[in-house]
PDB file of N, CA and C in Angstrom:
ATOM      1  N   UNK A   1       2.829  13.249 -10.038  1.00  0.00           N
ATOM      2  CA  UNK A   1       1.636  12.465  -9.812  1.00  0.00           C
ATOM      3  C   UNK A   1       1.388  12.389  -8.311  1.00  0.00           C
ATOM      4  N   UNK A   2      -0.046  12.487  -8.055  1.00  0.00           N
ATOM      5  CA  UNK A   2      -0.554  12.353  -6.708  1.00  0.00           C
ATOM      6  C   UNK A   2      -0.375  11.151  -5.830  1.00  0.00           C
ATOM      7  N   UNK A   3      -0.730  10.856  -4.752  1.00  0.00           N
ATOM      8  CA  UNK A   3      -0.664  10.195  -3.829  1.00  0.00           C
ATOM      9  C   UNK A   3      -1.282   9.904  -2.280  1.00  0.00           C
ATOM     10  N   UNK A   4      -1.751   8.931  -1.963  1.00  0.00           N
ATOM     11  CA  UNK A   4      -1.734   9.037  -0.547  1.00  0.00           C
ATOM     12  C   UNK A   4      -0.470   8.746  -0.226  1.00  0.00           C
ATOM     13  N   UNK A   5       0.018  10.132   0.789  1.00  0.00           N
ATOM     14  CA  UNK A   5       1.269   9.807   1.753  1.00  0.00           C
ATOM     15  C   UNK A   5       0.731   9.797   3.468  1.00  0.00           C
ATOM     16  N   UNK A   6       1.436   8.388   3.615  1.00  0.00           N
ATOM     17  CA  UNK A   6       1.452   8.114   4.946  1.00  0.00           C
ATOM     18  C   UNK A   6       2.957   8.192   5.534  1.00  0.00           C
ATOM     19  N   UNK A   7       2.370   8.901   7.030  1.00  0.00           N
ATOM     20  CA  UNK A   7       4.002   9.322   7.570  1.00  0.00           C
ATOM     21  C   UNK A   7       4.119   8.608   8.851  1.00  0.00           C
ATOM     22  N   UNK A   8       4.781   8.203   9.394  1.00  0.00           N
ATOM     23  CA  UNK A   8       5.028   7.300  10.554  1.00  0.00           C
ATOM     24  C   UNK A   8       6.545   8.424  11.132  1.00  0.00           C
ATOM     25  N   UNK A   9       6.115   9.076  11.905  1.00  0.00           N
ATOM     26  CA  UNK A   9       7.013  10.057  12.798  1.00  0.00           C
ATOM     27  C   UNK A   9       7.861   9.192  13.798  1.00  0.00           C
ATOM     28  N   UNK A  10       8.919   9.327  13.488  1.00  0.00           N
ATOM     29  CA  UNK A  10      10.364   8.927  14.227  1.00  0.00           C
ATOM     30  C   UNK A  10      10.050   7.184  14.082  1.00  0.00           C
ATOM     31  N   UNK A  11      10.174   6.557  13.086  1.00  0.00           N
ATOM     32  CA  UNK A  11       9.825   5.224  13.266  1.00  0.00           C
ATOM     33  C   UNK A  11      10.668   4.796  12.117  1.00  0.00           C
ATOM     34  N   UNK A  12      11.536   5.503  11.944  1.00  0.00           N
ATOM     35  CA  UNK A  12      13.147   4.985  11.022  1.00  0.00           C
ATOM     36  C   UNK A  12      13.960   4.098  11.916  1.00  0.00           C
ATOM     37  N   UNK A  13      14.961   3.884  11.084  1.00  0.00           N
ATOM     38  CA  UNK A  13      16.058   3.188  11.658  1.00  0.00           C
ATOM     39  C   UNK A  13      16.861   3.947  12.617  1.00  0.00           C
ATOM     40  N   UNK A  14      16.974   3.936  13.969  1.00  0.00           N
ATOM     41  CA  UNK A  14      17.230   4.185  15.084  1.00  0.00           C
ATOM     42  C   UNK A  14      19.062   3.996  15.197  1.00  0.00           C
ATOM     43  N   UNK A  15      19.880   5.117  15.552  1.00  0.00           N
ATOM     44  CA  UNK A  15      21.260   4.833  14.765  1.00  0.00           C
ATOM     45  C   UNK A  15      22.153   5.784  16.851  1.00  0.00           C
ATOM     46  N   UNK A  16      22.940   5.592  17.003  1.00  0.00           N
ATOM     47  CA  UNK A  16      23.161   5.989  18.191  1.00  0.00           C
ATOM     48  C   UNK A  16      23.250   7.476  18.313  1.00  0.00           C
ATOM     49  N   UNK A  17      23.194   8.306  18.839  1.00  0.00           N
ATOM     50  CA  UNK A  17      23.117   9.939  18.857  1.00  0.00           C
ATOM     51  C   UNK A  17      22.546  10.186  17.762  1.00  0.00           C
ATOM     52  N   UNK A  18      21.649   9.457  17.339  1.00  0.00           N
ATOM     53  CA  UNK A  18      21.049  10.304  15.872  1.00  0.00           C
ATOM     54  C   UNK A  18      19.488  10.351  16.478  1.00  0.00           C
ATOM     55  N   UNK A  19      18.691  10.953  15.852  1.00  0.00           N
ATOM     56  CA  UNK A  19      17.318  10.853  15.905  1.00  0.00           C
ATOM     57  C   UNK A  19      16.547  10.116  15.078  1.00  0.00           C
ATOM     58  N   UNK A  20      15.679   8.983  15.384  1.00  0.00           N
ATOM     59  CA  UNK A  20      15.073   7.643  13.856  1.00  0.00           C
ATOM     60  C   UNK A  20      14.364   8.588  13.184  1.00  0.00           C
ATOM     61  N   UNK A  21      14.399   8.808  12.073  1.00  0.00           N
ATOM     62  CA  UNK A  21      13.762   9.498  10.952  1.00  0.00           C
ATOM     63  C   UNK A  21      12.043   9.074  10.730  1.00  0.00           C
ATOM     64  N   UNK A  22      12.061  10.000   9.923  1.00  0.00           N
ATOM     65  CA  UNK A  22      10.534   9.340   9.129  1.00  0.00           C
ATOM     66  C   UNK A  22      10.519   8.143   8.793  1.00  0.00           C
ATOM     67  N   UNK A  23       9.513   7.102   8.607  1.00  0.00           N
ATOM     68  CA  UNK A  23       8.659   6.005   7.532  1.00  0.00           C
ATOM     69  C   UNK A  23       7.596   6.917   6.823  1.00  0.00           C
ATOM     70  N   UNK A  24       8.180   7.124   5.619  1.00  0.00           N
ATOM     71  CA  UNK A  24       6.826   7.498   4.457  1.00  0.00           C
ATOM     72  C   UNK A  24       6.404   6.683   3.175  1.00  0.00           C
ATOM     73  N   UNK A  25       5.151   6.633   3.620  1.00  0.00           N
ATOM     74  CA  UNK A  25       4.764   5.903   1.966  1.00  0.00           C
ATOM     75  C   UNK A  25       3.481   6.237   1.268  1.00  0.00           C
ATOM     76  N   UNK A  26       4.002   6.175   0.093  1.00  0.00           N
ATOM     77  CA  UNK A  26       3.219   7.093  -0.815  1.00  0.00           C
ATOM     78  C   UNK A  26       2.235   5.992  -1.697  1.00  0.00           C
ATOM     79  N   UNK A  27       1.353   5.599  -1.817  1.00  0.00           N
ATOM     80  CA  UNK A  27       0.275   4.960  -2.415  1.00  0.00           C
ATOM     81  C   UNK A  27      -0.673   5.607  -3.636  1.00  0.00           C
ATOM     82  N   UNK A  28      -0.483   4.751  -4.742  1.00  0.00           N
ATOM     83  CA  UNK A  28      -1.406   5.268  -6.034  1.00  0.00           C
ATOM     84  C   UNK A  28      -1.798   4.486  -6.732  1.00  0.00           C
ATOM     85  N   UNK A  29      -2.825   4.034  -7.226  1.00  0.00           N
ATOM     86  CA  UNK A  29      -3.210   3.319  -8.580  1.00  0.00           C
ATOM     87  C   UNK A  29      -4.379   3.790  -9.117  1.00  0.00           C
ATOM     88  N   UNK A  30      -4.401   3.986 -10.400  1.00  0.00           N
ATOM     89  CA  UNK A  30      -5.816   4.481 -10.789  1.00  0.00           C
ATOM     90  C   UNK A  30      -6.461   3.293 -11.472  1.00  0.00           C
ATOM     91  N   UNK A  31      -7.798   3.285 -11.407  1.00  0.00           N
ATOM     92  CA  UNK A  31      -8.800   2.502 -12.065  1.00  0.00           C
ATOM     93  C   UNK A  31      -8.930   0.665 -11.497  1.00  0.00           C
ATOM     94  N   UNK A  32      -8.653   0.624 -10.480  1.00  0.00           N
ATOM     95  CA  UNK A  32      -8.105  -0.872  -9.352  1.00  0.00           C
ATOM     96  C   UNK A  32      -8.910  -1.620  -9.574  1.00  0.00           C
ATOM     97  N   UNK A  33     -10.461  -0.775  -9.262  1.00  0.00           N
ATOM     98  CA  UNK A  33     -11.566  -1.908  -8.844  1.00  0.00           C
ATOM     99  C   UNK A  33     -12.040  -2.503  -9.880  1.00  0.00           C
ATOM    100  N   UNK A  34     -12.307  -1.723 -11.263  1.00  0.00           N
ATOM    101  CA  UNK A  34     -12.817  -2.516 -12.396  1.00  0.00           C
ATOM    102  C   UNK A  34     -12.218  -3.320 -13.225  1.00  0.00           C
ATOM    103  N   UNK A  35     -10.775  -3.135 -13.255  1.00  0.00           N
ATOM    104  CA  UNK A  35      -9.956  -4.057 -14.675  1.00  0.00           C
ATOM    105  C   UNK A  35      -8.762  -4.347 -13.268  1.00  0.00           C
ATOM    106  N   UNK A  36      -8.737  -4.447 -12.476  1.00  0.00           N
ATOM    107  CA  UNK A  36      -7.762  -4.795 -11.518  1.00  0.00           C
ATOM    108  C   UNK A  36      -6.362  -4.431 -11.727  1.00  0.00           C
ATOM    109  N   UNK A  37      -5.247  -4.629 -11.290  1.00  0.00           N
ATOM    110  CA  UNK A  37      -4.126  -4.059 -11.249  1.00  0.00           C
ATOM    111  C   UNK A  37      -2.850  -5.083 -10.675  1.00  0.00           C
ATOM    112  N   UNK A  38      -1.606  -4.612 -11.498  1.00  0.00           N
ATOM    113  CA  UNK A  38      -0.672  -5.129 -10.999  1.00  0.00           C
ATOM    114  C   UNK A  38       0.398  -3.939 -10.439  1.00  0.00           C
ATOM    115  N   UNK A  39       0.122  -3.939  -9.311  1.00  0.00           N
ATOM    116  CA  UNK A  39       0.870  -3.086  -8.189  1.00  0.00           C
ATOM    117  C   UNK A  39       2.335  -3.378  -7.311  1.00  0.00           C
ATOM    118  N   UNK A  40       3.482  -2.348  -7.667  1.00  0.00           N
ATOM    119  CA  UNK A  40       4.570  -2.552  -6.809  1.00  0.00           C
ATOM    120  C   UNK A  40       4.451  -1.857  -5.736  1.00  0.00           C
ATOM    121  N   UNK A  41       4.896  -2.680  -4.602  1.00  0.00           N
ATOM    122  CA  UNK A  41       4.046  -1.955  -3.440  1.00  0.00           C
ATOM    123  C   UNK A  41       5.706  -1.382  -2.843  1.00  0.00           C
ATOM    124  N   UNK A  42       6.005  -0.372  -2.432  1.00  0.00           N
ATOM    125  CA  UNK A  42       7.014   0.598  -2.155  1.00  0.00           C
ATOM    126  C   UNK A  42       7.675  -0.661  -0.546  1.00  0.00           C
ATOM    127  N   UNK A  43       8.909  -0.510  -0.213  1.00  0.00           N
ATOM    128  CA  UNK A  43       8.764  -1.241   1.036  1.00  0.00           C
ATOM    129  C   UNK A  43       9.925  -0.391   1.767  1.00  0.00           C
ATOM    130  N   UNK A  44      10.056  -0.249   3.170  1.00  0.00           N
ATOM    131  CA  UNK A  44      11.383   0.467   3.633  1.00  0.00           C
ATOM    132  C   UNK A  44      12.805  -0.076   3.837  1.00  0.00           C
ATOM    133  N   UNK A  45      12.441  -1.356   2.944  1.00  0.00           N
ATOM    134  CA  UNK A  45      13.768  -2.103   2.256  1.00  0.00           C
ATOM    135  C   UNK A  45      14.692  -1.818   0.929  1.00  0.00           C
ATOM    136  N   UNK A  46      13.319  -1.169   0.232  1.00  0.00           N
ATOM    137  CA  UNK A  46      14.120  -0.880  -1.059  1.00  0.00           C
ATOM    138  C   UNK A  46      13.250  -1.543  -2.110  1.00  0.00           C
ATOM    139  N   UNK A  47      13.297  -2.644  -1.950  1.00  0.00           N
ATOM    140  CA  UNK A  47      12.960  -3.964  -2.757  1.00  0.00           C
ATOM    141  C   UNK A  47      11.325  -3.811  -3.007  1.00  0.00           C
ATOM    142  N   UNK A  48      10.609  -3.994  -3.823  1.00  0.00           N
ATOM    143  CA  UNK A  48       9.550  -3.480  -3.637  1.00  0.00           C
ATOM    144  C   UNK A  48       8.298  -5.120  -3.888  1.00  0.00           C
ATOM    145  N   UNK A  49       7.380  -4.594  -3.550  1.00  0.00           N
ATOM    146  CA  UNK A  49       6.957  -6.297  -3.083  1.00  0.00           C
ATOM    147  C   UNK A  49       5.675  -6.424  -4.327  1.00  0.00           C
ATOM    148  N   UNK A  50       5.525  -7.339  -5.082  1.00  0.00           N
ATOM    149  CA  UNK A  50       4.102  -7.266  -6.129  1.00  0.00           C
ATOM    150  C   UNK A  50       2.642  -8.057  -5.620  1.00  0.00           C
ATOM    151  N   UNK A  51       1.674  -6.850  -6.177  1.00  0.00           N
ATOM    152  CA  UNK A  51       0.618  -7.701  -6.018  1.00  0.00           C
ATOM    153  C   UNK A  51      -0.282  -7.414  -7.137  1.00  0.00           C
ATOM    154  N   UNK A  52      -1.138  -8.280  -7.334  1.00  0.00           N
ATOM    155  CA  UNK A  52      -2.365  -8.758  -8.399  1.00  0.00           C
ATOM    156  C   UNK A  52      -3.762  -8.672  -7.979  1.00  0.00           C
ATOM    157  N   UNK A  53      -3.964  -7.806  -8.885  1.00  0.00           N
ATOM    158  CA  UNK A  53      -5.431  -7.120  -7.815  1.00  0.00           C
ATOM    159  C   UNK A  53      -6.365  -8.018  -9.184  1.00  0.00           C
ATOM    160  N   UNK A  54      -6.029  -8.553 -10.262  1.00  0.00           N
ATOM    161  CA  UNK A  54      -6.348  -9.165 -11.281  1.00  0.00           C
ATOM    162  C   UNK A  54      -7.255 -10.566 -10.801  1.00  0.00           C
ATOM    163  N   UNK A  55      -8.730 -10.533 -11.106  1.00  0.00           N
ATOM    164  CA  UNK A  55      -9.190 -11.496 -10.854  1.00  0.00           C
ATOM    165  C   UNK A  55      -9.964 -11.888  -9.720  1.00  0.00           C
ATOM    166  N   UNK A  56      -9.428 -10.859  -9.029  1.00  0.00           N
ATOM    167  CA  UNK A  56     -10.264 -10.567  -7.239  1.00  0.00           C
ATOM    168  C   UNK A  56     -10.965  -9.708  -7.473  1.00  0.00           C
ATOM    169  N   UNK A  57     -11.882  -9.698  -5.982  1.00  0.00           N
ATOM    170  CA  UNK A  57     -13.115  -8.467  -5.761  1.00  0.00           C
ATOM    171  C   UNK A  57     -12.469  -7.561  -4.815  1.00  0.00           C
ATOM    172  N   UNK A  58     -12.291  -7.160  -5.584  1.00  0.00           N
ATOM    173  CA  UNK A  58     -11.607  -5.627  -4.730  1.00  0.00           C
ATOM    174  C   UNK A  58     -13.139  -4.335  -3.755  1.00  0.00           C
ATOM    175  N   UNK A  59     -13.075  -5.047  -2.454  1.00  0.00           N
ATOM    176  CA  UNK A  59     -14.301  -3.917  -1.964  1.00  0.00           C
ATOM    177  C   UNK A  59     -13.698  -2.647  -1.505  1.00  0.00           C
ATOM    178  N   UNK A  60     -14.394  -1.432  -1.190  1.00  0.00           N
ATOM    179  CA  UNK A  60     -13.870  -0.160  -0.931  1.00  0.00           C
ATOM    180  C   UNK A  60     -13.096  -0.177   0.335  1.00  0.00           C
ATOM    181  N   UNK A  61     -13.302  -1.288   1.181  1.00  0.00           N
ATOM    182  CA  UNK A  61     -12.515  -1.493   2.220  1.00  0.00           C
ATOM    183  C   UNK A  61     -11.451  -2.782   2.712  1.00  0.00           C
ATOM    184  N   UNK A  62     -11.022  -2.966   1.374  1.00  0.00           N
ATOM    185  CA  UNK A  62      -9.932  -4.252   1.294  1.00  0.00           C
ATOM    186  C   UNK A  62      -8.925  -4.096   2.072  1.00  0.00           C
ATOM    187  N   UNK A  63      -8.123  -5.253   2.242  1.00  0.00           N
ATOM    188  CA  UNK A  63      -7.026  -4.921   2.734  1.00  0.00           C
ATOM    189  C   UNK A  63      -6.184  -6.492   2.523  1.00  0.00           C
ATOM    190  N   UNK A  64      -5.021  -5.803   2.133  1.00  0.00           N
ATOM    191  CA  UNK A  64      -4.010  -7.234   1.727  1.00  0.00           C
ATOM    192  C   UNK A  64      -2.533  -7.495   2.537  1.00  0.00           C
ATOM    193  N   UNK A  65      -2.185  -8.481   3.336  1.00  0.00           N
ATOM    194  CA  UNK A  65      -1.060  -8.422   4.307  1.00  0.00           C
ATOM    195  C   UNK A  65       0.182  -9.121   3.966  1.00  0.00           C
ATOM    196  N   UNK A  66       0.900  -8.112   3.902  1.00  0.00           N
ATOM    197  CA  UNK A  66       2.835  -8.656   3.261  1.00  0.00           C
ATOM    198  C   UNK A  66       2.943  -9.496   5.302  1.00  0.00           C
ATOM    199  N   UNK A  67       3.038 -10.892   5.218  1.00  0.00           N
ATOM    200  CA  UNK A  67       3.683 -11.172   6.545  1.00  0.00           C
ATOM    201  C   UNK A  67       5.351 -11.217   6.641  1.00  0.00           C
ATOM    202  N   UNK A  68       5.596 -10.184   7.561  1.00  0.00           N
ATOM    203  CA  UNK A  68       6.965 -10.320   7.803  1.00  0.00           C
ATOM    204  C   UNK A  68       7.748  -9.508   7.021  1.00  0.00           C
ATOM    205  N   UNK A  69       6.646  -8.340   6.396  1.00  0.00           N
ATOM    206  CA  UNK A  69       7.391  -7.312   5.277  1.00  0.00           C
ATOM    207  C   UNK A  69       7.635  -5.521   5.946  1.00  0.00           C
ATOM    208  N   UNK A  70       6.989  -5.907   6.888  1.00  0.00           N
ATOM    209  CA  UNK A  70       6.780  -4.627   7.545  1.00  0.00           C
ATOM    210  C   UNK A  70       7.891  -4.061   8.706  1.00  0.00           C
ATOM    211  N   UNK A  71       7.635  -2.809   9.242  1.00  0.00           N
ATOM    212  CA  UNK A  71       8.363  -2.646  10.215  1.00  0.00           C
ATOM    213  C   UNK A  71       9.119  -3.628  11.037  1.00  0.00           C
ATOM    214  N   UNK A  72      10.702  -3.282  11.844  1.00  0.00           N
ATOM    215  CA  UNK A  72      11.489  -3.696  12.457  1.00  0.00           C
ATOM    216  C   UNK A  72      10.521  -4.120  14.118  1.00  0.00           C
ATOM    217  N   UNK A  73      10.033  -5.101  14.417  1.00  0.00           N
ATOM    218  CA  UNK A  73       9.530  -4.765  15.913  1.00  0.00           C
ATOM    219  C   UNK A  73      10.354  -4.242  16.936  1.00  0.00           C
ATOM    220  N   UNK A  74      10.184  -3.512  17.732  1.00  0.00           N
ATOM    221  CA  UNK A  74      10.885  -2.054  18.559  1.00  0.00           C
ATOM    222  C   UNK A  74      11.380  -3.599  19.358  1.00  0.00           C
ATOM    223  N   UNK A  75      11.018  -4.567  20.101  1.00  0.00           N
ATOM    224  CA  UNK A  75      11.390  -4.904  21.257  1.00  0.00           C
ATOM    225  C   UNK A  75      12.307  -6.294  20.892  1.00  0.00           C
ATOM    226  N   UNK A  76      11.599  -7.086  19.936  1.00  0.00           N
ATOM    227  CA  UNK A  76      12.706  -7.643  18.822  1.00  0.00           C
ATOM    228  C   UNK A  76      13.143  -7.336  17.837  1.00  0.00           C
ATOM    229  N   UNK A  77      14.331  -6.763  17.898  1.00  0.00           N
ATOM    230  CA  UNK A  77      14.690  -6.009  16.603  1.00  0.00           C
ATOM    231  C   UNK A  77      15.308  -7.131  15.598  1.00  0.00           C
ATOM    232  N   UNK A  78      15.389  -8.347  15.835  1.00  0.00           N
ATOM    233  CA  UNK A  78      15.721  -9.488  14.409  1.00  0.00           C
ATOM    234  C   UNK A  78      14.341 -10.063  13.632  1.00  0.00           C
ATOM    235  N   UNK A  79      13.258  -9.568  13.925  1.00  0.00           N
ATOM    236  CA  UNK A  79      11.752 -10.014  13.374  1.00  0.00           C
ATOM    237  C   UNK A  79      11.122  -8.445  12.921  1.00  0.00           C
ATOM    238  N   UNK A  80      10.646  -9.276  11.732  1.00  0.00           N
ATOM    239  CA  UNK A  80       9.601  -7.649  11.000  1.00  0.00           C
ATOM    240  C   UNK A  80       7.889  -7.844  11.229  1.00  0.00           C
ATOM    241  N   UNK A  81       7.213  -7.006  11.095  1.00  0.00           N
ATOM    242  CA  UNK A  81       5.884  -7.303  11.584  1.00  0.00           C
ATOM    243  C   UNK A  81       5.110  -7.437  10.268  1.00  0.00           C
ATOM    244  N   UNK A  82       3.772  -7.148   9.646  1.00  0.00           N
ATOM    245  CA  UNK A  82       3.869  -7.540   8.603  1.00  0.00           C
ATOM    246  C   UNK A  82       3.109  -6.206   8.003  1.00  0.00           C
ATOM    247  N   UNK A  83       3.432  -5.788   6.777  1.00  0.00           N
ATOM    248  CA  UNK A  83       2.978  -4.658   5.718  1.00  0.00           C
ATOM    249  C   UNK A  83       1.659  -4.922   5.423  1.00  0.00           C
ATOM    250  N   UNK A  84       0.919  -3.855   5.887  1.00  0.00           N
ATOM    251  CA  UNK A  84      -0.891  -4.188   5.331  1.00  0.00           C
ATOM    252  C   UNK A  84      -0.926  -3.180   4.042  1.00  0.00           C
ATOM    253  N   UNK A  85      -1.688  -3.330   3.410  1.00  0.00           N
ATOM    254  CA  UNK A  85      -2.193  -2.635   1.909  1.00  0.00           C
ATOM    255  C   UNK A  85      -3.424  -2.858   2.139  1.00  0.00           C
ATOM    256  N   UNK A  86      -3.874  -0.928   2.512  1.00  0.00           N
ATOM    257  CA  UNK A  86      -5.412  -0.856   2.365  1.00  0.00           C
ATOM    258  C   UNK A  86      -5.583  -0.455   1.480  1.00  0.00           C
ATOM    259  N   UNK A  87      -7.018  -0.653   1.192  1.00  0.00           N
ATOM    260  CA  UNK A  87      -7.469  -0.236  -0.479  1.00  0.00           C
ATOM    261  C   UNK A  87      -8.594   0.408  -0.307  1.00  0.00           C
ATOM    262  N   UNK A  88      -9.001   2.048  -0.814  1.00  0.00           N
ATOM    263  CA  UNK A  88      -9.421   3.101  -0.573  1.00  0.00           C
ATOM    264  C   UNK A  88     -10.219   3.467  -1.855  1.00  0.00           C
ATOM    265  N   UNK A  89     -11.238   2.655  -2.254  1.00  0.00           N
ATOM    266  CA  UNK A  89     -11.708   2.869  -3.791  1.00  0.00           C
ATOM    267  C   UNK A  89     -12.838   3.848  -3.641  1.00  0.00           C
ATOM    268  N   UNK A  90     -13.292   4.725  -4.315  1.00  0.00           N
ATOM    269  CA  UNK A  90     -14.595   5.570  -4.882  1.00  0.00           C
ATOM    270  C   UNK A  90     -15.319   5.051  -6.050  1.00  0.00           C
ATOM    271  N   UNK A  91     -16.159   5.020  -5.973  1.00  0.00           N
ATOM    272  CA  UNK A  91     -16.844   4.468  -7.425  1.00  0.00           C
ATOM    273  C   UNK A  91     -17.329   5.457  -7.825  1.00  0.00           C
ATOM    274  N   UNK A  92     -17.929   5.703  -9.535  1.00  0.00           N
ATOM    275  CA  UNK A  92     -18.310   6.813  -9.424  1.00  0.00           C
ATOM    276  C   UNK A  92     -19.753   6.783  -9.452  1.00  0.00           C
ATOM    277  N   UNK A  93     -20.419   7.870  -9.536  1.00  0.00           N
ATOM    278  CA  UNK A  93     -22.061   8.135  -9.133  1.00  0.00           C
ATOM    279  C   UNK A  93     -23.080   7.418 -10.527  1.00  0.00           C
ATOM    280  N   UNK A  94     -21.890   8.014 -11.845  1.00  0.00           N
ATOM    281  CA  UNK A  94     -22.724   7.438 -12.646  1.00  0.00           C
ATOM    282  C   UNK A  94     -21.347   7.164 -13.699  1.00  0.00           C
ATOM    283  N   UNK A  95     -21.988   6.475 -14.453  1.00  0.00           N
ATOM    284  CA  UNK A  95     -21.143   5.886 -16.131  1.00  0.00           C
ATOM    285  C   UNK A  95     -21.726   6.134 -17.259  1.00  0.00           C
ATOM    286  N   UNK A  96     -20.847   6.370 -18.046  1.00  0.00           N
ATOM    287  CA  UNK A  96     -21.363   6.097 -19.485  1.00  0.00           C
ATOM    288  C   UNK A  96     -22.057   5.679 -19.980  1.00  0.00           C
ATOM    289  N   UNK A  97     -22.461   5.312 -21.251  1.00  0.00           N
ATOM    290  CA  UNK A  97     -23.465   3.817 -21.940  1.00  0.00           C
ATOM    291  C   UNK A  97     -21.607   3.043 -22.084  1.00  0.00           C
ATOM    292  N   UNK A  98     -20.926   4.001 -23.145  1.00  0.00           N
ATOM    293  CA  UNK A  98     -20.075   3.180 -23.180  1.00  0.00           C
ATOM    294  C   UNK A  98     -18.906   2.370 -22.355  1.00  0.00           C
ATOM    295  N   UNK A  99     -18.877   3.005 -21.039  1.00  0.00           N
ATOM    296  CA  UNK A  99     -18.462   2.611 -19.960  1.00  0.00           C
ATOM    297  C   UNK A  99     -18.932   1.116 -19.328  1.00  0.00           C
ATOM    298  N   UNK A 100     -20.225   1.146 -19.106  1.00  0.00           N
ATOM    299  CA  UNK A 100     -21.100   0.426 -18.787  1.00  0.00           C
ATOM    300  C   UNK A 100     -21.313  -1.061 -19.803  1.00  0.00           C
ATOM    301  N   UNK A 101     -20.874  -0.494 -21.216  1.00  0.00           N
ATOM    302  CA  UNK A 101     -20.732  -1.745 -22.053  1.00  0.00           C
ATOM    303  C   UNK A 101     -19.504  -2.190 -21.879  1.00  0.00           C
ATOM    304  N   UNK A 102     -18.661  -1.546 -20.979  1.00  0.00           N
ATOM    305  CA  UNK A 102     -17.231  -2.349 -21.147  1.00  0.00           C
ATOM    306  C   UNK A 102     -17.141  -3.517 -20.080  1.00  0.00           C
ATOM    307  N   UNK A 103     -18.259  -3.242 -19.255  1.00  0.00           N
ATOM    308  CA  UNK A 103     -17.855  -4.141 -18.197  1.00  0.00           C
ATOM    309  C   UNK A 103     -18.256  -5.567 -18.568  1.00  0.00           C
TER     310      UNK A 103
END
């Protein structure tokens, strides 16, 4: 299955004579904007963080913020910055009848 992958070059965990690796993350949900969604959002912890797109207006240019879920800050390394989730919707040009009755 497809994805947006986002790559963040050398912005791993930083280890002594080693080189910091990739941050990649891969983003997918189909069908978001009309029946909304319950999404595990990937994190570079492991642990993966939930959100509820259920009940909101999801516009083509949303955006939702994990505070304190995100990257290590380079200059304090005991504080995280916080994980944004943009939301990248297409609608389509046209619908169904029966499409159109579902809403």
């Amino acid at each position: 299955m497809g994805g947006t992958r986002i790559t963040f070059p050398k912005e791993g965990e930083e280890v002594p004579n080693r080189a910091p690796g990739d941050v990649v993350f891969v983003g997918r949900s189909p069908h978001l904007a009309k029946a909304g969604a319950f999404l595990e959002v990937a994190t570079i912890l492991g642990e993966p963080l939930h959100l509820s797109t259920k009940g909101k207006v999801i516009s083509p240019d949303s955006t939702h913020r994990f505070p304190g879920q995100g990257l290590t800050h380079q200059i304090n390394g005991s504080s995280r910055g916080d994980l944004i989730v943009d939301f990248s919707i297409e609608f389509p040009k046209t619908m169904s009848q029966k499409a159109r009755s579902s809403l």
